[in-house]
N, C-alpha and C. Protein backbone atom coordinates (compact mmCIF):
# COMPACT_ATOMS: atom_id res chain seq x y z
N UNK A 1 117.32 72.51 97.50
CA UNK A 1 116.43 72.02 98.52
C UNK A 1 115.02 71.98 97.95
N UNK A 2 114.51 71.13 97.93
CA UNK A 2 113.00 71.08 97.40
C UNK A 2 111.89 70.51 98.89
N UNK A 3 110.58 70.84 98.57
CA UNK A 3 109.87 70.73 100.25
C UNK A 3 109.32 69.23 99.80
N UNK A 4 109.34 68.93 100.86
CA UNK A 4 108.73 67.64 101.07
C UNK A 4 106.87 68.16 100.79
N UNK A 5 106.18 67.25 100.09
CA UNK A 5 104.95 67.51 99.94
C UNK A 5 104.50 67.27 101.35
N UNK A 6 104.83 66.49 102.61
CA UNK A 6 103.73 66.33 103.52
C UNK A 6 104.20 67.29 104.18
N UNK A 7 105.39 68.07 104.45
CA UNK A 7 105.57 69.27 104.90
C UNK A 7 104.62 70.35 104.43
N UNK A 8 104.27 70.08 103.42
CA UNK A 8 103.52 71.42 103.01
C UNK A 8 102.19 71.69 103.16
N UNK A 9 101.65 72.77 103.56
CA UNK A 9 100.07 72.97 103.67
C UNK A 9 99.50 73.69 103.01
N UNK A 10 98.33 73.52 101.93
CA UNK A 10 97.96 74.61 101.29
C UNK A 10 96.95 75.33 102.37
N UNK A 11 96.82 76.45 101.82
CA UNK A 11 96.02 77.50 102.32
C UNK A 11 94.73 77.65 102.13
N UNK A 12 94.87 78.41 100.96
CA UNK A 12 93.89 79.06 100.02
C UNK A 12 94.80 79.57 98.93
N UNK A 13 93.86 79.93 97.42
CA UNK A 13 94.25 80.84 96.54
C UNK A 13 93.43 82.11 96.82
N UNK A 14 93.89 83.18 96.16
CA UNK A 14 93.17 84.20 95.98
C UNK A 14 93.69 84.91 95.25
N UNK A 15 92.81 85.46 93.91
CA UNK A 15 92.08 85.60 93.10
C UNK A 15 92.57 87.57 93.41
N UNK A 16 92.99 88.89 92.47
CA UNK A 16 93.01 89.80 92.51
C UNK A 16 93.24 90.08 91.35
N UNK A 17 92.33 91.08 90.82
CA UNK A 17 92.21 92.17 89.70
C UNK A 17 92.95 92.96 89.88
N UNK A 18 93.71 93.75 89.34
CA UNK A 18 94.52 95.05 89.10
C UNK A 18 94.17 95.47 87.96
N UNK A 19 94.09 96.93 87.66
CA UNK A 19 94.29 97.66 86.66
C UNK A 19 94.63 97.11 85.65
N UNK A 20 95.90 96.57 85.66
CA UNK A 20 96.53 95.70 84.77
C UNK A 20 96.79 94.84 84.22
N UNK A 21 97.19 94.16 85.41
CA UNK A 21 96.76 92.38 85.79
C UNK A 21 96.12 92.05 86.41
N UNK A 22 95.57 90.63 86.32
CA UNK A 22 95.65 89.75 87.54
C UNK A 22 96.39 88.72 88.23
N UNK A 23 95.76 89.35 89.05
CA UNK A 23 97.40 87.60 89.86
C UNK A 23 96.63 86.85 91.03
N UNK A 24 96.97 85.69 90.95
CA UNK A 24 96.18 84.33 91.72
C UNK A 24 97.55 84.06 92.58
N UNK A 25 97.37 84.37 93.90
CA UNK A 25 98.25 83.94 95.02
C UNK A 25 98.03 82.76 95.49
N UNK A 26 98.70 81.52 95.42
CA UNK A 26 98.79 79.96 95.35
C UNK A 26 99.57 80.16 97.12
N UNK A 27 98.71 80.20 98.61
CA UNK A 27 99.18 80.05 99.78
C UNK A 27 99.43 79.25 100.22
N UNK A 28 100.92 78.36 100.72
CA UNK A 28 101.13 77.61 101.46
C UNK A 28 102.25 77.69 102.44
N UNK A 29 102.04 76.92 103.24
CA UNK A 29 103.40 76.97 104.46
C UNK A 29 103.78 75.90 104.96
N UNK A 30 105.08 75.80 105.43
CA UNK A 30 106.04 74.97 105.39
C UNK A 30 106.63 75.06 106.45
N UNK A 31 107.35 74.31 107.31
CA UNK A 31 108.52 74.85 108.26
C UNK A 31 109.59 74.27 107.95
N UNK A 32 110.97 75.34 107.50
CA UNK A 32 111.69 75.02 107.31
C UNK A 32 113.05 74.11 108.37
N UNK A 33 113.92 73.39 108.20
CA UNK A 33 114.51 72.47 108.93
C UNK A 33 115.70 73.50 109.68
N UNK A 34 115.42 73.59 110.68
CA UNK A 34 117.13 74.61 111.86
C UNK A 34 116.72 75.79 111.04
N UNK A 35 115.83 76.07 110.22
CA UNK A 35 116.09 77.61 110.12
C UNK A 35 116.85 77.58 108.48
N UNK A 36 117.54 76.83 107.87
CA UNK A 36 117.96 76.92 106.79
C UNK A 36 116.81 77.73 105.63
N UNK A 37 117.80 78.82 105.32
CA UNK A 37 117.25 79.56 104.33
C UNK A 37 117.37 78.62 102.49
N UNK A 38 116.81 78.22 101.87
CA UNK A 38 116.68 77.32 100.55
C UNK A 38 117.37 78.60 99.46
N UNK A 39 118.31 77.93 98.48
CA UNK A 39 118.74 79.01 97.41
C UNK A 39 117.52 79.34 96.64
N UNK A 40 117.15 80.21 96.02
CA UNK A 40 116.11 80.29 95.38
C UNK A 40 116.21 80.34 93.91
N UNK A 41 115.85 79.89 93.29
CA UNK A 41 115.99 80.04 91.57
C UNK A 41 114.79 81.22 90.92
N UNK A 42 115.26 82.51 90.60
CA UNK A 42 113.87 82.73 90.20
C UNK A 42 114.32 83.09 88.40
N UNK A 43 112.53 82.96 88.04
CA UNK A 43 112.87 83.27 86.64
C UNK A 43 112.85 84.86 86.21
N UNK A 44 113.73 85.26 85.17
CA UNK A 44 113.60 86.64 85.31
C UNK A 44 112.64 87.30 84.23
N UNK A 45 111.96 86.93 83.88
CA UNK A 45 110.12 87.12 83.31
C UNK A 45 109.36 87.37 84.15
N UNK A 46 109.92 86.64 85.05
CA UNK A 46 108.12 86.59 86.40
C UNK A 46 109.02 88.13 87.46
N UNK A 47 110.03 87.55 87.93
CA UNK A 47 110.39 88.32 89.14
C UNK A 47 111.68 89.57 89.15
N UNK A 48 112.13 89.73 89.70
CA UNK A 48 113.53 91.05 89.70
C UNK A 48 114.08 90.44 90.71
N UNK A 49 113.59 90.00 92.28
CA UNK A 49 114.57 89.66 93.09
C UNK A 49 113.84 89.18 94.57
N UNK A 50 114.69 88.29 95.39
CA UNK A 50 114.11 88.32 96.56
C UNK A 50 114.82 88.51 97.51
N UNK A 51 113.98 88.72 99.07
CA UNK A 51 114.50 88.68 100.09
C UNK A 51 114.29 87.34 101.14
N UNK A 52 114.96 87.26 102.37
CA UNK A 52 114.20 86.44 103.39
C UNK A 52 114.13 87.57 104.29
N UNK A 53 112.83 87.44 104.51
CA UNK A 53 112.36 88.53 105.86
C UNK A 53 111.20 87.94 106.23
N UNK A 54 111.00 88.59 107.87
CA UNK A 54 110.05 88.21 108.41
C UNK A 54 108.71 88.26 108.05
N UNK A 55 107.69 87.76 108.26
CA UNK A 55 106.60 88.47 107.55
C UNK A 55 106.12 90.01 108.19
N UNK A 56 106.74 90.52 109.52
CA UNK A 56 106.06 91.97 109.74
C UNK A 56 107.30 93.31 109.19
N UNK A 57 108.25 92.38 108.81
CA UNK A 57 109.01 92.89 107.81
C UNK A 57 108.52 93.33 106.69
N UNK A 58 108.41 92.20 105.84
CA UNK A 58 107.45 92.35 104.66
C UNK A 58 106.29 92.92 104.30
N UNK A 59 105.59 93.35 105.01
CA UNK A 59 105.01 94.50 105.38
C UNK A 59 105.46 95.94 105.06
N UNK A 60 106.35 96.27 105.12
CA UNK A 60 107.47 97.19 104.91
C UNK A 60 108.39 97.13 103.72
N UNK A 61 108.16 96.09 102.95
CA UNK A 61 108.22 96.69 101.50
C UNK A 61 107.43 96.82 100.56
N UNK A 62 107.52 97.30 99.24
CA UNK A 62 107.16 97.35 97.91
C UNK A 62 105.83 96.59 97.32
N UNK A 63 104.85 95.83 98.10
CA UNK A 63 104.62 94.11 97.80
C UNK A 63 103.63 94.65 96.80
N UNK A 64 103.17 93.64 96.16
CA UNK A 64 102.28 93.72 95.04
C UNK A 64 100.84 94.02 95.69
N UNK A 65 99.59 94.03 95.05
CA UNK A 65 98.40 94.39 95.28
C UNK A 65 98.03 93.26 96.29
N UNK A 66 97.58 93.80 97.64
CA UNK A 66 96.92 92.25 98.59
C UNK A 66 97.75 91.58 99.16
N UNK A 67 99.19 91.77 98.65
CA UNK A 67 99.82 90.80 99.59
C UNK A 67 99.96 90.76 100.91
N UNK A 68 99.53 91.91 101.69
CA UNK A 68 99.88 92.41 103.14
C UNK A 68 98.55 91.81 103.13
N UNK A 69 97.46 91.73 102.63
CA UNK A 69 96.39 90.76 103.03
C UNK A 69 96.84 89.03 103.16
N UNK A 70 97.02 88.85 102.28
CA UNK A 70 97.80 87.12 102.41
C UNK A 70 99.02 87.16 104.09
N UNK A 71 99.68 87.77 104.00
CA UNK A 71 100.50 88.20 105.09
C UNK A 71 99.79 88.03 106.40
N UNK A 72 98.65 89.08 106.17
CA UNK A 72 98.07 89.09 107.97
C UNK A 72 96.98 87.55 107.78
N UNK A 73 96.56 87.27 106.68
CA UNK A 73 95.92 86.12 106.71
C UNK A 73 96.48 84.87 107.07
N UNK A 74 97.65 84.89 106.59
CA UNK A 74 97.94 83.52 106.94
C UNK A 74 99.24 83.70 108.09
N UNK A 75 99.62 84.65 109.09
CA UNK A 75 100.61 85.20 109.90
C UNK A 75 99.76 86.44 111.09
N UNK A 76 98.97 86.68 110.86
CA UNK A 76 98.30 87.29 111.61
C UNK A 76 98.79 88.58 112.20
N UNK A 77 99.69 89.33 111.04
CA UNK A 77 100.65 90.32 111.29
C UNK A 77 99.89 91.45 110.79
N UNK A 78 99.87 93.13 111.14
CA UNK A 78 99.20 93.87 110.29
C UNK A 78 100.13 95.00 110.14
N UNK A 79 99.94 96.25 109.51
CA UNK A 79 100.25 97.08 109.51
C UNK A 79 100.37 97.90 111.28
C-alpha cells in the first residue's frame, strides 16, 4: 500500500539533539481507507520493530527522545 501524495499532510520537522544523536522527525498525517492497517517494510539498520497503536497508547511505550512531544503536537494527547 503506498499513500496517495494528496492524502498526505505535512506537518512540521523537528530538529532534536541527544547525547548521541540527532534525529529530525519528518511529521505527517494521513487517513487511512476503512481502517486498513498497511504492511510495513522496515529496514533493520534504522529500526528493531513496530506496532499499530493508538497515539495515547504510544505514549506508553519506549519512544525515542520528543516523540511524546510530536504525539501531543500533532494528536493533542498527553501524558
Amino acid at each position: 500500500m503506498r499513500v496517495a501524495e494528496p492524502g498526505l499532510m505535512y506537518i512540521k520537522s523537528i530538529s532534536v539533539r541527544h547525547t548521541r544523536h540527532d534525529f529530525t522527525y519528518h511529521i505527517f498525517l494521513t487517513k487511512l481507507m476503512n481502517d486498513v492497517k498497511p504492511h510495513v517494510i522496515l529496514n533493520p539498520s534504522e529500526h528493531q520493530a513496530y506496532t499499530w497503536t493508538t497515539p495515547s497508547s504510544a505514549l506508553q511505550l519506549g519512544l525515542v527522545t520528543d516523540e511524546a512531544a510530536c504525539l501531543e503536537m500533532c494528536y493533542g494527547v498527553t501524558l
